[in-house]
PDB file of N, CA and C in Angstrom:
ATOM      1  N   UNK A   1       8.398  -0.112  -0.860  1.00  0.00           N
ATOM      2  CA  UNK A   1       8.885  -1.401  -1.256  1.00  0.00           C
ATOM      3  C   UNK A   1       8.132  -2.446  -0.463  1.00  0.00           C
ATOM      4  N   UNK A   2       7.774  -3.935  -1.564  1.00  0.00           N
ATOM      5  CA  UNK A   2       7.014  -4.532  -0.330  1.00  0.00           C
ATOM      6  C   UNK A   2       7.497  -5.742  -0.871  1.00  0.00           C
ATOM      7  N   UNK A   3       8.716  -6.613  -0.680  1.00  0.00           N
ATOM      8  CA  UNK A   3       8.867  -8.022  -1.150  1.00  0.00           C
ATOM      9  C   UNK A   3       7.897  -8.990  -0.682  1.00  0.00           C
ATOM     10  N   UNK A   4       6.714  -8.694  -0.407  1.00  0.00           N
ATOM     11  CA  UNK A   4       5.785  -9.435   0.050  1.00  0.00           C
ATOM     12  C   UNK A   4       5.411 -10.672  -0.690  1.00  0.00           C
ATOM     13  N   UNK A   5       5.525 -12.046  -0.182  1.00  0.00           N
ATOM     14  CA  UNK A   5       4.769 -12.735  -1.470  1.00  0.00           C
ATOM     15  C   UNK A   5       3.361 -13.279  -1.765  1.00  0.00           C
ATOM     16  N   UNK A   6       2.981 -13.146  -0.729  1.00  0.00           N
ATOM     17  CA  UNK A   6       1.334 -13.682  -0.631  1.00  0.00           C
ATOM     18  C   UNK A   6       0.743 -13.012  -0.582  1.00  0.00           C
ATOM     19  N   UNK A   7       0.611 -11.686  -0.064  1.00  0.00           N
ATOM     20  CA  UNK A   7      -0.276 -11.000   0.501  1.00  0.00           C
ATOM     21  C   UNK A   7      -1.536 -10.816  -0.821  1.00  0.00           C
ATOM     22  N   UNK A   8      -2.390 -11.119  -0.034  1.00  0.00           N
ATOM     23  CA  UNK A   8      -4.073 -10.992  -0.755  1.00  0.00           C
ATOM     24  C   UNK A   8      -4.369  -9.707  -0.745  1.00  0.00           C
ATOM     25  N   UNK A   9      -4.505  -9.042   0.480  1.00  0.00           N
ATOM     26  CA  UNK A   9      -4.777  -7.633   0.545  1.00  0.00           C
ATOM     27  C   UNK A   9      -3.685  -6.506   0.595  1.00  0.00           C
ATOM     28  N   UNK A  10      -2.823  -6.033  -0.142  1.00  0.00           N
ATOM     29  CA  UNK A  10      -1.935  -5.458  -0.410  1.00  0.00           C
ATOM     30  C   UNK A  10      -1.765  -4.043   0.767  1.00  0.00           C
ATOM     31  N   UNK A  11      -1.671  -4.366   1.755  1.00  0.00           N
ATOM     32  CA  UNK A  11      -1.476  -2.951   2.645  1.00  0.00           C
ATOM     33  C   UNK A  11      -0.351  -1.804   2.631  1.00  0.00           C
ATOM     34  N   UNK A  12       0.804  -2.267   2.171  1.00  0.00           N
ATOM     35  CA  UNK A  12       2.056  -1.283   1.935  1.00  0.00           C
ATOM     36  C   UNK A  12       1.568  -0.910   0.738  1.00  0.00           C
ATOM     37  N   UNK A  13       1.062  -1.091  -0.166  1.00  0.00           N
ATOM     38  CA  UNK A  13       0.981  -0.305  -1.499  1.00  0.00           C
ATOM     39  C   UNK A  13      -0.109   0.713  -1.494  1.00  0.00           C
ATOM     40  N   UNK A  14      -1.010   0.335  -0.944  1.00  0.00           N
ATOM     41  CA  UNK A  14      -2.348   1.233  -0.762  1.00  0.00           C
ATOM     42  C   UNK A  14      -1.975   2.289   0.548  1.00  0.00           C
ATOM     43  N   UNK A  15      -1.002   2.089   1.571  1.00  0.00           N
ATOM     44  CA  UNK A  15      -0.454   2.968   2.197  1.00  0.00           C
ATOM     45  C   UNK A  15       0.283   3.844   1.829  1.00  0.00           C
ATOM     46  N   UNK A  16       1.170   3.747   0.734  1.00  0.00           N
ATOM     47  CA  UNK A  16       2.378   4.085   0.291  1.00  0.00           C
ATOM     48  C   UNK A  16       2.004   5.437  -0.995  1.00  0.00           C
ATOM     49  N   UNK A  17       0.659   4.664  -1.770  1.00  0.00           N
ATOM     50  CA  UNK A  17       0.693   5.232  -2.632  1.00  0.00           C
ATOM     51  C   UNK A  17      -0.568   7.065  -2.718  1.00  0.00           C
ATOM     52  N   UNK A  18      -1.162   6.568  -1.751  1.00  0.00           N
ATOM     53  CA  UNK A  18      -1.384   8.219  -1.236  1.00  0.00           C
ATOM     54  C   UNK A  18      -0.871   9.492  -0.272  1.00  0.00           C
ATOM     55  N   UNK A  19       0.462   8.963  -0.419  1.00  0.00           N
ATOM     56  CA  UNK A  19       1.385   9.523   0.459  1.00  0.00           C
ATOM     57  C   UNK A  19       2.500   9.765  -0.521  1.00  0.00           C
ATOM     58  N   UNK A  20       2.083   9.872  -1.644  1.00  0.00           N
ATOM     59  CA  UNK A  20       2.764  10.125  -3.123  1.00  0.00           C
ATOM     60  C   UNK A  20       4.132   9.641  -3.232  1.00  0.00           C
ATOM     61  N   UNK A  21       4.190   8.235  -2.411  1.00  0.00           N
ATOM     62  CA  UNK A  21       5.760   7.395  -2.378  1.00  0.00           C
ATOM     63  C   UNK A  21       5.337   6.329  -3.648  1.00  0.00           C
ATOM     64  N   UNK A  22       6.218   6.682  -4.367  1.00  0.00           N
ATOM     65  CA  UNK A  22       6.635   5.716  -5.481  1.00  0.00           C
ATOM     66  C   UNK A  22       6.638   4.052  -5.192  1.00  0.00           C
ATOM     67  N   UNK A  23       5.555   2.997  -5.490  1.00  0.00           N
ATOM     68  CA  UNK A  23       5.411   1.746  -4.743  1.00  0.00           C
ATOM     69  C   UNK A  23       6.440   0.799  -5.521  1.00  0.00           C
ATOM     70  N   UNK A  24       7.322   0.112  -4.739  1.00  0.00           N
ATOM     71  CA  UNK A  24       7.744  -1.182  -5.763  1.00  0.00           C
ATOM     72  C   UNK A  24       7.676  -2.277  -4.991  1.00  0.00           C
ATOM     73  N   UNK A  25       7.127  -3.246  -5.769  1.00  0.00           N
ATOM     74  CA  UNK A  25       6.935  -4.730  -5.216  1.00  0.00           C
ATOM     75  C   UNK A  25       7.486  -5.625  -6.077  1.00  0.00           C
ATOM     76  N   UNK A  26       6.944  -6.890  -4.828  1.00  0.00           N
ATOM     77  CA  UNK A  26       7.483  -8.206  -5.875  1.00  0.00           C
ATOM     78  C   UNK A  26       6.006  -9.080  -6.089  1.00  0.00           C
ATOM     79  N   UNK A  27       6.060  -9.538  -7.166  1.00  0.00           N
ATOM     80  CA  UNK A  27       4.522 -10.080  -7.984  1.00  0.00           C
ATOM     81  C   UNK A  27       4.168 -10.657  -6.633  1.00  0.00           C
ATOM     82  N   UNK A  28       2.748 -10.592  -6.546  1.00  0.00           N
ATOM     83  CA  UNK A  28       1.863 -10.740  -5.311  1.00  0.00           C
ATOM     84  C   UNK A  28       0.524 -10.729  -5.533  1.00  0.00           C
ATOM     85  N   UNK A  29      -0.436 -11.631  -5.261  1.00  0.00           N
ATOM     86  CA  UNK A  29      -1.917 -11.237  -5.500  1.00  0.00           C
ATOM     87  C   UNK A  29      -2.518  -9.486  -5.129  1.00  0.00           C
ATOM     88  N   UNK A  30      -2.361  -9.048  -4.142  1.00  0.00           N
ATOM     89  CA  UNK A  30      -2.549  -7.400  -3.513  1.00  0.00           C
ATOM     90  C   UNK A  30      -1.525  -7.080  -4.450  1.00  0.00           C
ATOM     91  N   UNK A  31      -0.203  -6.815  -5.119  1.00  0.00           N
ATOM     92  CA  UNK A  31       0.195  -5.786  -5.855  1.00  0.00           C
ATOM     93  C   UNK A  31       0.072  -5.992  -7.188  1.00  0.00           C
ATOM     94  N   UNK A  32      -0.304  -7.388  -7.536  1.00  0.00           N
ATOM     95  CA  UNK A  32      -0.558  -7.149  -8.933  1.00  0.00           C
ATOM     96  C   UNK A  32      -2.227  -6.161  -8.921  1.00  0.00           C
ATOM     97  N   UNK A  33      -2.892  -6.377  -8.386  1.00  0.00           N
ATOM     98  CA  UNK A  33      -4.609  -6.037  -7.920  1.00  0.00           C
ATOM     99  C   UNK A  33      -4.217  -4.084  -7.924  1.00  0.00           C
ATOM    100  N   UNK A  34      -3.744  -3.906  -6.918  1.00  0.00           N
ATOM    101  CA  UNK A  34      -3.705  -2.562  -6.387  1.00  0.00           C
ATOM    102  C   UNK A  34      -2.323  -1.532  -7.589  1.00  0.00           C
ATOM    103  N   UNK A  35      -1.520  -2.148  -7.924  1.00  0.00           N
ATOM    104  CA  UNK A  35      -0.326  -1.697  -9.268  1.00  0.00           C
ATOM    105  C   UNK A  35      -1.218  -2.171 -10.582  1.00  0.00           C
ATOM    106  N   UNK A  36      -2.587  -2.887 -10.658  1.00  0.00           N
ATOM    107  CA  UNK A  36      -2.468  -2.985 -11.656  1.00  0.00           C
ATOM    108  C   UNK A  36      -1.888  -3.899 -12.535  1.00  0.00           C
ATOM    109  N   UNK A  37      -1.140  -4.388 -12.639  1.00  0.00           N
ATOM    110  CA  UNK A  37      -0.371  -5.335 -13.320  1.00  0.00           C
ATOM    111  C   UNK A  37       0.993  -4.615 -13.079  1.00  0.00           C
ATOM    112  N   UNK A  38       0.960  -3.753 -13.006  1.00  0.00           N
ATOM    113  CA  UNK A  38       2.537  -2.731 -13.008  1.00  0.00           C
ATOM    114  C   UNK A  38       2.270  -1.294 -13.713  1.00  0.00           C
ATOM    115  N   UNK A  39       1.247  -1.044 -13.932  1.00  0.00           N
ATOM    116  CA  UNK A  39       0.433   0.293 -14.556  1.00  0.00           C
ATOM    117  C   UNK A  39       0.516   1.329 -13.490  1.00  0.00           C
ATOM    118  N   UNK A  40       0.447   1.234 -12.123  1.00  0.00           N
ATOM    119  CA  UNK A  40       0.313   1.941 -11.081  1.00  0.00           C
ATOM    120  C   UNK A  40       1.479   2.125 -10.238  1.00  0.00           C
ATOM    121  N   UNK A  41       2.806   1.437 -10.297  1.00  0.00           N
ATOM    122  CA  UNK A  41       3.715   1.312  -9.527  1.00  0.00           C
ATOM    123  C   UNK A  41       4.569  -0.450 -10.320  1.00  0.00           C
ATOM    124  N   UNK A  42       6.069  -0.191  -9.657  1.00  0.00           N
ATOM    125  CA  UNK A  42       7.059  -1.144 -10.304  1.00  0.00           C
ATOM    126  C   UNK A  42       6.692  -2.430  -9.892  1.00  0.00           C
ATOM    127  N   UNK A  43       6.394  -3.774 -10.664  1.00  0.00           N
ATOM    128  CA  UNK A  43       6.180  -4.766 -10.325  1.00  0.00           C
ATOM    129  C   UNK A  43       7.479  -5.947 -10.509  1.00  0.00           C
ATOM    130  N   UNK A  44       8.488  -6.668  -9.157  1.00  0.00           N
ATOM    131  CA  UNK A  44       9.674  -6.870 -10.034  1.00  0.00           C
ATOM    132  C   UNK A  44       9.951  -8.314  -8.995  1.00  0.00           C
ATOM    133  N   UNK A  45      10.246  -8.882  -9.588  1.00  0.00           N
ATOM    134  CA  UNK A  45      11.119 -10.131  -9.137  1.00  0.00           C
ATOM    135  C   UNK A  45      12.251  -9.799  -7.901  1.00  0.00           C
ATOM    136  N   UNK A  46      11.616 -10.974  -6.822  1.00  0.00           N
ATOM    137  CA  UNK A  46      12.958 -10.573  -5.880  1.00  0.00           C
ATOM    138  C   UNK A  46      14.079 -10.572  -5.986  1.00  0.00           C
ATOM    139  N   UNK A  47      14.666 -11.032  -7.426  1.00  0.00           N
ATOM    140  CA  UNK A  47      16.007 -11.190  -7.319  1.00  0.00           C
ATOM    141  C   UNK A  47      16.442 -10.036  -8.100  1.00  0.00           C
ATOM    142  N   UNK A  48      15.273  -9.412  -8.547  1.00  0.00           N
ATOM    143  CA  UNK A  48      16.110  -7.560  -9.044  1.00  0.00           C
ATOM    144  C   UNK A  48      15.270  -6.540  -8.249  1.00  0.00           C
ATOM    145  N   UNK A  49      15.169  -7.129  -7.340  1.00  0.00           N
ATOM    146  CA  UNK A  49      14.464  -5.817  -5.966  1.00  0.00           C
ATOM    147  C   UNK A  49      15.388  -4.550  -5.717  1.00  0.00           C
ATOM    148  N   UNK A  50      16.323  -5.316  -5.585  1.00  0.00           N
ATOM    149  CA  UNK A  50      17.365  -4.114  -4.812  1.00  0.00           C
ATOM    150  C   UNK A  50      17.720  -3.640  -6.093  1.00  0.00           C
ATOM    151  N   UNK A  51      18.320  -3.760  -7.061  1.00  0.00           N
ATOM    152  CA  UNK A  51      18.880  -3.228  -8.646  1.00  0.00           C
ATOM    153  C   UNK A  51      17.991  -2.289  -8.905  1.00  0.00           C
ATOM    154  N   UNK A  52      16.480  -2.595  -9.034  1.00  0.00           N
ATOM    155  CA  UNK A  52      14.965  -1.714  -9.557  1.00  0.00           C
ATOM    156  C   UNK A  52      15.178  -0.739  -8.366  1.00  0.00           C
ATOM    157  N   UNK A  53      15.184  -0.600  -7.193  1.00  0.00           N
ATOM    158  CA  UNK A  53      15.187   0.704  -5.904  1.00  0.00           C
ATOM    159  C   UNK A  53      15.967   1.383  -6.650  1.00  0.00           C
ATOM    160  N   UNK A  54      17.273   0.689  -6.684  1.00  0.00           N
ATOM    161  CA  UNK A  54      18.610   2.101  -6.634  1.00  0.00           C
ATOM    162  C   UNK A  54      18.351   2.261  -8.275  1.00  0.00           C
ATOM    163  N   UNK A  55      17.921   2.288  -9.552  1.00  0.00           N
ATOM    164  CA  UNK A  55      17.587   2.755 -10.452  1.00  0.00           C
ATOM    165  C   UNK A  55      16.723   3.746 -10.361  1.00  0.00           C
ATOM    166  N   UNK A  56      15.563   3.497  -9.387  1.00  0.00           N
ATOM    167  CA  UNK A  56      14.208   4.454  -9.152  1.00  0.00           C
ATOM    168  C   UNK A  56      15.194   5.438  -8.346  1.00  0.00           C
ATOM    169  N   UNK A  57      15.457   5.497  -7.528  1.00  0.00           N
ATOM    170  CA  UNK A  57      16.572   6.239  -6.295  1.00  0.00           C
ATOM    171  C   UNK A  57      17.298   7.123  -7.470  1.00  0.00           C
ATOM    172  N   UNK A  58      17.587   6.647  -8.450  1.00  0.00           N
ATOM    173  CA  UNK A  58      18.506   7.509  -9.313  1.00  0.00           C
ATOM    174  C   UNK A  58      18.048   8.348 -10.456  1.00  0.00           C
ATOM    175  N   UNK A  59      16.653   8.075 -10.568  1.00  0.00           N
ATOM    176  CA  UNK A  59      15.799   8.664 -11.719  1.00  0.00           C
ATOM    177  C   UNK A  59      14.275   9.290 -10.948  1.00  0.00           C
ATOM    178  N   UNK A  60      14.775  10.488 -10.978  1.00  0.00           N
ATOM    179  CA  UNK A  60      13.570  11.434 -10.376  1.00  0.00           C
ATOM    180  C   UNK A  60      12.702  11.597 -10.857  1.00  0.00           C
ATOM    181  N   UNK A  61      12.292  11.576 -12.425  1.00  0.00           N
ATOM    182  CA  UNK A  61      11.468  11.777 -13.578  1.00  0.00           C
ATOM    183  C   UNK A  61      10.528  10.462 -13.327  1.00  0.00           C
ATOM    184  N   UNK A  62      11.258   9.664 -13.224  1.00  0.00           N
ATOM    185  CA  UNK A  62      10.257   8.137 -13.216  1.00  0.00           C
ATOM    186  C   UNK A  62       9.714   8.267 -11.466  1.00  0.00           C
ATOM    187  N   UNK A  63      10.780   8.478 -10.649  1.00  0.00           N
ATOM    188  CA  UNK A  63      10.076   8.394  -9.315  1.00  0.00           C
ATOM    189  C   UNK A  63       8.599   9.461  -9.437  1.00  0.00           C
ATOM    190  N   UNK A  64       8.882  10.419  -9.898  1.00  0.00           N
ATOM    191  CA  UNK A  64       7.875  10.898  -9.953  1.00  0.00           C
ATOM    192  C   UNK A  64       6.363  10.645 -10.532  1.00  0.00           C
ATOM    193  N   UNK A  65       6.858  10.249 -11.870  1.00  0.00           N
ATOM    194  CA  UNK A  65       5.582   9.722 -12.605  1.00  0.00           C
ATOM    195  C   UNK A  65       5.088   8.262 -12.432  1.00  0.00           C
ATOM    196  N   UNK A  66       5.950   7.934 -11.045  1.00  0.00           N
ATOM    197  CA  UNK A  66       5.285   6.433 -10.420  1.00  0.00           C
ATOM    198  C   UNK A  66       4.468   7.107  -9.356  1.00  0.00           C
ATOM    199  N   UNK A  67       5.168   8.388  -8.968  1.00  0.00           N
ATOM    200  CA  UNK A  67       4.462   8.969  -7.331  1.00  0.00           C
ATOM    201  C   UNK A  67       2.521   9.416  -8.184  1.00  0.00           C
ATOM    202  N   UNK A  68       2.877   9.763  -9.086  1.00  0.00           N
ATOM    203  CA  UNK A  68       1.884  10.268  -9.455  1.00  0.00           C
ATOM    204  C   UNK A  68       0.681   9.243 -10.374  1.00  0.00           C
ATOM    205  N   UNK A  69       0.719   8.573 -10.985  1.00  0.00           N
ATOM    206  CA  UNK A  69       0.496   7.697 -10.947  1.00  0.00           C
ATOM    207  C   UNK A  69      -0.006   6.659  -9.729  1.00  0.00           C
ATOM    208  N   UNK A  70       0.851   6.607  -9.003  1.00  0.00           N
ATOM    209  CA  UNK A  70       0.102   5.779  -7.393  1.00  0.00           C
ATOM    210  C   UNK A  70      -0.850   6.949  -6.824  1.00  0.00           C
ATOM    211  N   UNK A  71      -0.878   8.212  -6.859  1.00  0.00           N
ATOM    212  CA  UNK A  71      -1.574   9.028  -6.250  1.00  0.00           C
ATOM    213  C   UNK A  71      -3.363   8.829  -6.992  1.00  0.00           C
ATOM    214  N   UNK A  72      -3.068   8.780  -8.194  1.00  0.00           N
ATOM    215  CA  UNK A  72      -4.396   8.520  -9.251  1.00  0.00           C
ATOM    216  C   UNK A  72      -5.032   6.949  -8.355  1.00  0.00           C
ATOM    217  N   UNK A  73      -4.551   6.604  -8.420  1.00  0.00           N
ATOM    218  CA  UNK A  73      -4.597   5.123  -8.289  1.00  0.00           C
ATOM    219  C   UNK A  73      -5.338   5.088  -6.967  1.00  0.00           C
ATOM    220  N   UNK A  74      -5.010   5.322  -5.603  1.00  0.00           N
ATOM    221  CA  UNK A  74      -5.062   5.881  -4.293  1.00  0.00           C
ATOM    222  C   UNK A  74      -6.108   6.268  -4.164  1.00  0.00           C
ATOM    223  N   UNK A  75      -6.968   6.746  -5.213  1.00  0.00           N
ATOM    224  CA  UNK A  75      -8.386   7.608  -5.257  1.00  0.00           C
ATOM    225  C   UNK A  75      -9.492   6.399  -5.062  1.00  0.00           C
ATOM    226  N   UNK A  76      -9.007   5.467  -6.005  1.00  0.00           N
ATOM    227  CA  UNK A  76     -10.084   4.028  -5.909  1.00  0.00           C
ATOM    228  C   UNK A  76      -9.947   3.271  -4.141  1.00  0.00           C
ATOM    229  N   UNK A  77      -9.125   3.363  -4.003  1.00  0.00           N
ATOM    230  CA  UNK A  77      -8.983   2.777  -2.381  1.00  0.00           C
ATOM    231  C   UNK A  77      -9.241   3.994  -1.455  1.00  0.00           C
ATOM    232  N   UNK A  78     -10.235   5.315  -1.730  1.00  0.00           N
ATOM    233  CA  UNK A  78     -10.391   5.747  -0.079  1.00  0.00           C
ATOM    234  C   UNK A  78     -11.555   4.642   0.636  1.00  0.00           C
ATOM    235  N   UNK A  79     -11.900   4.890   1.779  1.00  0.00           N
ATOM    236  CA  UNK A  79     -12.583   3.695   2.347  1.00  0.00           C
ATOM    237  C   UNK A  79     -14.806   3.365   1.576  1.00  0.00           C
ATOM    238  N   UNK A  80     -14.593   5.219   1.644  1.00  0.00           N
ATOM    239  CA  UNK A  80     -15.915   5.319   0.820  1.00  0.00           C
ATOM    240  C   UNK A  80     -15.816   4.230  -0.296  1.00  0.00           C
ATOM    241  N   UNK A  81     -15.223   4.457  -1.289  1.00  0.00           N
ATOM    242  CA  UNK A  81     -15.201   3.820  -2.262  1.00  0.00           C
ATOM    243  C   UNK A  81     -15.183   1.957  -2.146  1.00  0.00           C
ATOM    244  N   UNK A  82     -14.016   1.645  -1.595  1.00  0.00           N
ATOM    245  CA  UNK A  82     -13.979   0.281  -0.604  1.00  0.00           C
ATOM    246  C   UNK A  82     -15.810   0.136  -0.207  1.00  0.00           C
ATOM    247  N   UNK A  83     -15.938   0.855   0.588  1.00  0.00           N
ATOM    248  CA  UNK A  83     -17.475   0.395   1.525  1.00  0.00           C
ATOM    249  C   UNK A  83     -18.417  -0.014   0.373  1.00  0.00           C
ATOM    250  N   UNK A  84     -18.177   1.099  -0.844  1.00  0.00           N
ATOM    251  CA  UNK A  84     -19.134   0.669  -1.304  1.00  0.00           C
ATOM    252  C   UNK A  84     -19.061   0.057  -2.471  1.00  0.00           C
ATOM    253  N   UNK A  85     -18.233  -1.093  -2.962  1.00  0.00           N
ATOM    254  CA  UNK A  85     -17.919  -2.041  -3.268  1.00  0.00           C
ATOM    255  C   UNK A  85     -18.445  -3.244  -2.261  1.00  0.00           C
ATOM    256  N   UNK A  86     -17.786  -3.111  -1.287  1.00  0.00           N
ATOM    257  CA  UNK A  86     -18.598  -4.436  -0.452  1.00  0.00           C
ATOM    258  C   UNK A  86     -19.856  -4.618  -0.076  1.00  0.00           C
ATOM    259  N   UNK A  87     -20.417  -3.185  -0.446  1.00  0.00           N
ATOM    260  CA  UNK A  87     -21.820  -2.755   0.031  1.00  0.00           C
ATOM    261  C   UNK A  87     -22.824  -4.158  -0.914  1.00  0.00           C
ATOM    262  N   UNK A  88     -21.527  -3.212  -2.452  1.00  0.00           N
ATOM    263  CA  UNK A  88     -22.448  -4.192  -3.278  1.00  0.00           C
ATOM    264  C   UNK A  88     -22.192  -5.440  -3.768  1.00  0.00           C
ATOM    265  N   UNK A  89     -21.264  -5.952  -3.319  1.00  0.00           N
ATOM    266  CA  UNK A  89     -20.719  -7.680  -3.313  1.00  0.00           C
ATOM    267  C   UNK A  89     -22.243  -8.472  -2.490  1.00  0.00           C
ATOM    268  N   UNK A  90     -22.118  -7.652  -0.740  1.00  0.00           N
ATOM    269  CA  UNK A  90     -22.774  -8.000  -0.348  1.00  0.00           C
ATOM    270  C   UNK A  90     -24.482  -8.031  -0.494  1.00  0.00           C
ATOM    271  N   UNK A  91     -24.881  -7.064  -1.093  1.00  0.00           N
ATOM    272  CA  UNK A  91     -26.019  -6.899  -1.670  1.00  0.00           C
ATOM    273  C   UNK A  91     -26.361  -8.109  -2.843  1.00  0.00           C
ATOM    274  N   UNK A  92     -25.248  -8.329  -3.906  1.00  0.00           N
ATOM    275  CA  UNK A  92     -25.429  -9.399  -4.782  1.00  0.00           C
ATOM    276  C   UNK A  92     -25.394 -10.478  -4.407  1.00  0.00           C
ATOM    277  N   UNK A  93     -24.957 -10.979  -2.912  1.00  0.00           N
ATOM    278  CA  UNK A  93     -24.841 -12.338  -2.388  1.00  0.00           C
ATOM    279  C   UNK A  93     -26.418 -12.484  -1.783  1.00  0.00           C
ATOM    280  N   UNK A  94     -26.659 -11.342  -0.934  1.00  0.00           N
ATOM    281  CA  UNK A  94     -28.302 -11.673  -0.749  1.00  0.00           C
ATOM    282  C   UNK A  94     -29.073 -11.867  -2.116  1.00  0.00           C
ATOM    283  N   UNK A  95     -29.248 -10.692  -3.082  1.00  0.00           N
ATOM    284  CA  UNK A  95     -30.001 -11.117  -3.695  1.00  0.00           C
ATOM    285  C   UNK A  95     -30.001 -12.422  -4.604  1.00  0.00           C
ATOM    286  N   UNK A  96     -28.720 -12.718  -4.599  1.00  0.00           N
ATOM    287  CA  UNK A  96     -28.871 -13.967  -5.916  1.00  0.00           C
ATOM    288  C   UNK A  96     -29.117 -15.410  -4.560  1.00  0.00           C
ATOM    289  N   UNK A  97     -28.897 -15.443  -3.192  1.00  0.00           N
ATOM    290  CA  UNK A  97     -29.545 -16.179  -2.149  1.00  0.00           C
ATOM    291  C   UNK A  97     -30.763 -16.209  -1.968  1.00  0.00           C
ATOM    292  N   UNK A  98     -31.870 -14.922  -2.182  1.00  0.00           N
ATOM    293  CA  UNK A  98     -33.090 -14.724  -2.127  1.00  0.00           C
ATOM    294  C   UNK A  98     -33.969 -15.361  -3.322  1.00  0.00           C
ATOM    295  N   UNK A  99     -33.318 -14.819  -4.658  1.00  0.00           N
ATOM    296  CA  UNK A  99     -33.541 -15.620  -5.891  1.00  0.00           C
ATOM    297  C   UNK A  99     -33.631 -16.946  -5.717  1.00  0.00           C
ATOM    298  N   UNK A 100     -32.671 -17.445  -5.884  1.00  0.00           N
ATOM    299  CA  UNK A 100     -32.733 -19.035  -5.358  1.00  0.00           C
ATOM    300  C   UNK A 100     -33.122 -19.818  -4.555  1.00  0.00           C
ATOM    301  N   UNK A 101     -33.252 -18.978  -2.952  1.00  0.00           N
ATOM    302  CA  UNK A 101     -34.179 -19.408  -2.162  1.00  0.00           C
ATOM    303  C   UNK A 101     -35.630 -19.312  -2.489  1.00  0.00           C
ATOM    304  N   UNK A 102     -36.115 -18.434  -3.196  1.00  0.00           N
ATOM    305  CA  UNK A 102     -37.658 -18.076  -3.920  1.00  0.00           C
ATOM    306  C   UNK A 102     -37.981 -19.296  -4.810  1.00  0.00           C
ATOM    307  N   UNK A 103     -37.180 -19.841  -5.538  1.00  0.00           N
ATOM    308  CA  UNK A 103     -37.798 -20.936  -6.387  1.00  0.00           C
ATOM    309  C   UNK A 103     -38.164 -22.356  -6.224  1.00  0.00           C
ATOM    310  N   UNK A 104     -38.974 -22.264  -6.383  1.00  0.00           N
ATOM    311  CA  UNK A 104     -39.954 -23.366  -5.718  1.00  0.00           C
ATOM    312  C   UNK A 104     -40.325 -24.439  -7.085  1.00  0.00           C
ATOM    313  N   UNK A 105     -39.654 -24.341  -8.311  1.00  0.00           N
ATOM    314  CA  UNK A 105     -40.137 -25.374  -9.217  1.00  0.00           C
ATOM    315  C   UNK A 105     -39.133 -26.645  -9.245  1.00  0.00           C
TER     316      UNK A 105
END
């Protein structure tokens, strides 16, 4: 669970969800990003936070096919994968800097 509301980089969900715990949040830049929109884990308004737990708490079938589901999900965030994403953010910031620094007309 992460009633978080700002968070950019979503750390309870990307913790949570390779540890095959069923994620639920409240809409957030990091859990809409890392859930997906709600494809990967429960995406819910703070004012039915607690109602959405004890439903999940009571339905094993869904806890599960959220656990599993976040586990799929979990695969895109090991750090390899991460590194090399920024590898290549950062690679496209030089080159399109080099480009532009090169032109001389």
């Amino acid at each position: 669970m992460s009633p978080a509301r700002g968070a950019s980089w979503w750390r309870a969900g990307t913790a949570a969800s390779p540890s095959g715990t069923p994620v639920v949040a409240t809409p957030n830049p990091g859990a809409l990003e890392v859930l997906d929109g709600g494809r990967y884990g429960l995406i819910v308004p703070p004012s039915r936070l607690g109602e959405e737990l004890l439903a999940l708490l009571r339905d094993s079938g869904r806890r599960e096919a959220l656990a599993e589901k976040g586990l799929l999900r979990a695969q895109e965030f090991t750090w390899d994968k991460v590194m090399a994403r920024y590898e290549a953010l950062c690679a496209e910031v030089v080159d399109g800097r080099q480009t532009r620094g090169s032109d001389t007309s």
